[in-house]
Protein backbone atom coordinates (compact mmCIF):
# COMPACT_ATOMS: atom_id res chain seq x y z
CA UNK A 1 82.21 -77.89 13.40
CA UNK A 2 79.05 -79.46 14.52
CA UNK A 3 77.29 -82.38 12.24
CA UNK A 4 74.58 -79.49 11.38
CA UNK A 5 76.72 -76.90 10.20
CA UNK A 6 78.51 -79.60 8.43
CA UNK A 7 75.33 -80.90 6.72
CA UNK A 8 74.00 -77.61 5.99
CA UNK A 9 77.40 -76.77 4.38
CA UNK A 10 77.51 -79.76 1.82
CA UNK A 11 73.36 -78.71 1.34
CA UNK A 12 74.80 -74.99 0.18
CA UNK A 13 77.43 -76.33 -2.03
CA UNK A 14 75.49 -79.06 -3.35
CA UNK A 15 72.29 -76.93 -4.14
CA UNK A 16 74.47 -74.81 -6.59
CA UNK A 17 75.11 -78.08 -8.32
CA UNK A 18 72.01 -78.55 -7.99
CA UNK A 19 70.08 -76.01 -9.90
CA UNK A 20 72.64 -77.23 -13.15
CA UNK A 21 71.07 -80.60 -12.74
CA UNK A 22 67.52 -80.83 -11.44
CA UNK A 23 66.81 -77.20 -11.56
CA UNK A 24 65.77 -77.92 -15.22
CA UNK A 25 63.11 -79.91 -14.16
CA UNK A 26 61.99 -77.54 -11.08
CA UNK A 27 61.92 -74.75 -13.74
CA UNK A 28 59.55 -77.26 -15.83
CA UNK A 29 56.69 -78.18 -13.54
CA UNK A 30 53.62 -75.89 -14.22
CA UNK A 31 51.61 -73.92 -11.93
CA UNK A 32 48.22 -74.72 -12.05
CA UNK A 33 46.49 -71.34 -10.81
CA UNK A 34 47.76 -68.27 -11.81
CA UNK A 35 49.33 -65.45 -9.35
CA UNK A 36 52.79 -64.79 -7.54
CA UNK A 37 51.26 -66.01 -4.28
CA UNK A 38 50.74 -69.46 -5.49
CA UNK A 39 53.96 -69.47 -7.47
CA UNK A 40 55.60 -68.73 -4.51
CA UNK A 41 53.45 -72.05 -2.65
CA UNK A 42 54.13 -74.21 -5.02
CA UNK A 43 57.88 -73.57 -5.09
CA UNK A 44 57.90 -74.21 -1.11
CA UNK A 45 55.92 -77.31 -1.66
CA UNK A 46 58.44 -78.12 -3.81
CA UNK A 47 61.59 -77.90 -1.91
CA UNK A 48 59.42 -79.18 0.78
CA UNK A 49 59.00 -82.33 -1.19
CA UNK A 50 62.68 -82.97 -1.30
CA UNK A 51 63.62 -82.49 2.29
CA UNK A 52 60.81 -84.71 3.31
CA UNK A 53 62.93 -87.27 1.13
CA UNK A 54 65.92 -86.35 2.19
CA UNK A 55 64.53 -87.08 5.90
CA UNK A 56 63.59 -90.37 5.08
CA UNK A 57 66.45 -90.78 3.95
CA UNK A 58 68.22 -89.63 7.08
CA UNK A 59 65.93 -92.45 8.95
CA UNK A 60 67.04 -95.67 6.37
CA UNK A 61 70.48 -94.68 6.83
CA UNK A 62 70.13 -94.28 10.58
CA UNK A 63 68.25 -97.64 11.19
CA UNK A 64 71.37 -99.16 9.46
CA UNK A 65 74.18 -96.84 11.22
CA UNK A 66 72.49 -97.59 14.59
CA UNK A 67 73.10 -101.22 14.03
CA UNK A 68 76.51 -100.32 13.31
CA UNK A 69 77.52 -99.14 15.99
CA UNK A 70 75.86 -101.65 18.23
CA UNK A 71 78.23 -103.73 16.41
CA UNK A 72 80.85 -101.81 17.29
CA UNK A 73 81.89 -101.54 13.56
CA UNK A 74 81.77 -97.63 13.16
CA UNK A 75 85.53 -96.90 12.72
CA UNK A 76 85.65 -99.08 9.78
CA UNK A 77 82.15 -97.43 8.24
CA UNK A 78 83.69 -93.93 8.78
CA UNK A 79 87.31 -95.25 7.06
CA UNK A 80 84.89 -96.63 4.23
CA UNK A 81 82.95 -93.93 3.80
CA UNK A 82 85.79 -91.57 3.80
CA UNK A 83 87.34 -93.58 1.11
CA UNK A 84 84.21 -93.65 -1.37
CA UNK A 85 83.86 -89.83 -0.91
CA UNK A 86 87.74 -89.54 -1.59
CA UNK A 87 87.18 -91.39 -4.49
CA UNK A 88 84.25 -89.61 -6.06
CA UNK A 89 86.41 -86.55 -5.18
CA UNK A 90 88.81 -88.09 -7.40
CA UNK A 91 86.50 -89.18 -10.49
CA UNK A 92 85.63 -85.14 -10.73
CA UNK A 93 89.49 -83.72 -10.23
CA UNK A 94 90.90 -86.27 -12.94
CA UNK A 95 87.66 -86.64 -15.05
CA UNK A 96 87.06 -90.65 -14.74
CA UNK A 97 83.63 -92.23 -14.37
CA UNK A 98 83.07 -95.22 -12.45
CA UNK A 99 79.69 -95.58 -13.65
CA UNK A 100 79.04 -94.41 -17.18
CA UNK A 101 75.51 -94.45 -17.73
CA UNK A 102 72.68 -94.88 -15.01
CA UNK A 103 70.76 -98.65 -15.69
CA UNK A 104 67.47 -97.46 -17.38
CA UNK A 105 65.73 -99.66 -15.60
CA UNK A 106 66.45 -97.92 -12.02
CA UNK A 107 65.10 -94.71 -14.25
CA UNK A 108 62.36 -95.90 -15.63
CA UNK A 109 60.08 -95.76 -12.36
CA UNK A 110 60.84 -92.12 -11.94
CA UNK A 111 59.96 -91.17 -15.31
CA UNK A 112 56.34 -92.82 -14.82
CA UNK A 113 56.15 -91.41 -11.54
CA UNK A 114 56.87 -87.86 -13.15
CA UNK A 115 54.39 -88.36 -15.59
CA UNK A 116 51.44 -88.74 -13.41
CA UNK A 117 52.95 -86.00 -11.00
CA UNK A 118 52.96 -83.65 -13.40
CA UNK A 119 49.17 -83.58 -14.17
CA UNK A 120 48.32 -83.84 -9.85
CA UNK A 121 46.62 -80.93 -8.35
CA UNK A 122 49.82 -81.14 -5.75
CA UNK A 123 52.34 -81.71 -8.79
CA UNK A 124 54.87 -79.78 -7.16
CA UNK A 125 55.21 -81.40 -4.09
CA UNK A 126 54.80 -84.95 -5.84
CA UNK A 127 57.98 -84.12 -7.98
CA UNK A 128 59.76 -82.61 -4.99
CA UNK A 129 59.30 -85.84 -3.04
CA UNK A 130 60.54 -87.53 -5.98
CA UNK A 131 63.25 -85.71 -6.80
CA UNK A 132 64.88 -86.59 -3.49
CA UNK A 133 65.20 -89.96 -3.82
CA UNK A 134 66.51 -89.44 -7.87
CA UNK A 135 70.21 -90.64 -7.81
CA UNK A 136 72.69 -87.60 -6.66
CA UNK A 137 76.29 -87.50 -5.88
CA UNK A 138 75.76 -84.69 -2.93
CA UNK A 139 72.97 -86.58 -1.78
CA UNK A 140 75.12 -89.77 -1.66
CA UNK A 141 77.55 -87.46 0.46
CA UNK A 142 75.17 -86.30 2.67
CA UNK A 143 73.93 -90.08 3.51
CA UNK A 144 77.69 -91.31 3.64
CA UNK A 145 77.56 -88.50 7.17
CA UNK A 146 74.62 -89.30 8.08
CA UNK A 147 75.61 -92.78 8.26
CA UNK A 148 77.88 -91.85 10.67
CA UNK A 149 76.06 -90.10 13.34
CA UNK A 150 75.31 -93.17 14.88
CA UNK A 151 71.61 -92.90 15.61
CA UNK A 152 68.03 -92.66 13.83
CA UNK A 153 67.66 -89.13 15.20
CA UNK A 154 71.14 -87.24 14.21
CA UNK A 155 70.75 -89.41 10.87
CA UNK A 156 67.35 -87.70 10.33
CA UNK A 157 68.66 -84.01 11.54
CA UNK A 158 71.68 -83.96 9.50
CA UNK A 159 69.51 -85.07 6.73
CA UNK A 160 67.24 -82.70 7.45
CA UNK A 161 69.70 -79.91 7.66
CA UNK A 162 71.25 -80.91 3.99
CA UNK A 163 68.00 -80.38 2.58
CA UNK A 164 67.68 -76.86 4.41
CA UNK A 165 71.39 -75.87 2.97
CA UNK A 166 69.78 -76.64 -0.37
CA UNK A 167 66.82 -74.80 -0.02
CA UNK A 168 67.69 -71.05 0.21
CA UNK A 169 69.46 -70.92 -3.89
CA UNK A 170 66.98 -73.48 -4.78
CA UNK A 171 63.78 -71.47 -4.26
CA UNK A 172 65.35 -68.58 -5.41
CA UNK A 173 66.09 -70.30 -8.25
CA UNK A 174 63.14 -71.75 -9.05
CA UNK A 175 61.36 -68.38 -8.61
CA UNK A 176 63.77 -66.52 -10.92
CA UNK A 177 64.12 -68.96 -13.34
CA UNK A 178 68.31 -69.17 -13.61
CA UNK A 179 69.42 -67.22 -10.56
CA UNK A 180 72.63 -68.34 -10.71
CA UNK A 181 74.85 -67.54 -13.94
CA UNK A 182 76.75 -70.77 -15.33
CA UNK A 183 79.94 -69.17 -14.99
CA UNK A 184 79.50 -68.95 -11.64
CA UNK A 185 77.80 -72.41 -11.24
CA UNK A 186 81.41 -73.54 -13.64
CA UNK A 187 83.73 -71.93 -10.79
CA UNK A 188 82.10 -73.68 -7.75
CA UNK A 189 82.09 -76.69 -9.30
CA UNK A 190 85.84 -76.81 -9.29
CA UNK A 191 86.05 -76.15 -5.49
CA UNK A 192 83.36 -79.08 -4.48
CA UNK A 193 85.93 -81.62 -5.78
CA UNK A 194 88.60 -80.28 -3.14
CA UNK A 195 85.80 -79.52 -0.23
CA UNK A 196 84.62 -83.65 -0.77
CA UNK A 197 88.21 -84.39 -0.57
CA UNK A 198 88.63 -83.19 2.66
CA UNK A 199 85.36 -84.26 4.40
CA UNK A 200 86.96 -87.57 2.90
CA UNK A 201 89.83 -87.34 4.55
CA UNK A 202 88.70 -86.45 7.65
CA UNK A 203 86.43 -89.34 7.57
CA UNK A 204 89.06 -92.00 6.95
CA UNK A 205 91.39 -89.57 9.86
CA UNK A 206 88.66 -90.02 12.16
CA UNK A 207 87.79 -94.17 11.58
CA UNK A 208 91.53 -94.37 12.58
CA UNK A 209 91.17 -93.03 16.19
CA UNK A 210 94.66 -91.24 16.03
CA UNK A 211 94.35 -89.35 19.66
CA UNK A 212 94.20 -85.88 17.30
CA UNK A 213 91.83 -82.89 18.60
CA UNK A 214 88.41 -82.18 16.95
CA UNK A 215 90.35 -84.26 13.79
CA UNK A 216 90.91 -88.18 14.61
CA UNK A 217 89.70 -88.61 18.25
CA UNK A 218 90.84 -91.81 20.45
CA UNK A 219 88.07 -94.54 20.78
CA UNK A 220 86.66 -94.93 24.32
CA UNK A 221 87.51 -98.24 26.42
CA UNK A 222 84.38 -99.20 24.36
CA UNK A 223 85.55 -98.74 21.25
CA UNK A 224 83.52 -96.43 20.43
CA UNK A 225 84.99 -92.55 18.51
CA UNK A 226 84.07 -90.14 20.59
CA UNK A 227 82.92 -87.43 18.13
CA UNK A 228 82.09 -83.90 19.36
């Protein structure tokens, strides 16, 4: 599976999450003219907001992976990374919490920042842009990849192509106000869990350089994974 597909994947699954969490507040910003064509706008602008995030993102990630793997530290990143992701997979299957409560201070920025987005002729793609950088446990999945592509560019793309998986149920969400039932919403929940902990595993499978096709790759004479 390529790095796209992958990203766009976790974007699908994590928008249905998603619309339980932050679709709330999508649903809440106002429109400020009236008619279905700039409904539809400012529901674009939204989601446009958030990949524009996400791509950042993508590009503070990748100026820290690329110096990774100058390094020549990537297998151990990927082992890491696999390992966090295995253990948020974790926290949801067996219902622990590492963290609690988010510090209100890391909040309280946002909350100003959504207060004078609200009343901006653009207020939907203010609080899109926003929204992407508000803490998220896909998007923190997403990065942990994109970490891992090795370069600014694929850091950006596979970024880029998270925010497009989450677009599609998003902005149909945010036009129909609840698109997705939360029985539904209940039942994929309880896959995500086992889908994280196998993008974990093959993280940590693939750090190890195990000579296995497409699934734990040897290093080069560099040391380097090679990951296709």
């Amino acid at each position: 599976m390529s790095t796209e597909r992958l990203a766009f994947m976790i974007g699908l699954l994590g928008s249905v999450h998603c619309i339980g969490m932050c679709g709330p507040l999508a649903f809440a910003v106002p429109s400020l003219k009236q008619g279905w064509a700039f409904l539809v706008l400012d529901k674009l602008l939204y989601q446009l907001g958030r990949i524009i995030s996400y791509c950042f993102l993508g590009l503070m990630i990748g100026l820290i992976g690329q110096q990774i793997w100058m390094a020549g530290f990537q297998q151990g990143v990927s082992i890491f990374s696999g390992v966090l992701i295995v253990m948020a997979a974790c926290s949801r299957l067996f219902k622990f919490q590492v963290f609690k409560h988010t510090p209100s201070f890391f909040l309280k920025p946002f909350h100003k920042a959504f207060n004078y987005a609200l009343k901006h002729k653009a207020n939907h793609l203010i609080i899109g842009l926003i929204n992407g950088f508000l803490p998220c446990g896909f998007v923190y999945l997403a990065m942990a990849g994109a970490l891992n592509t090795g370069n600014v560019s694929s850091s950006m793309t596979y970024m880029f192509w998270f925010g497009m998986g989450t677009l599609p149920l998003m902005f149909i969400a945010t036009l129909s106000m609840g698109f997705t039932g939360a029985l539904l919403r209940k039942r994929i929940n309880r896959v995500i869990p086992y889908f994280m902990l196998c993008l974990g595993i093959w993280f940590i499978f693939r750090g190890l350089e195990l000579n296995i096709p497409y699934l734990s790759p040897a290093g080069t004479a560099q040391g380097v994974a090679e990951c296709r």
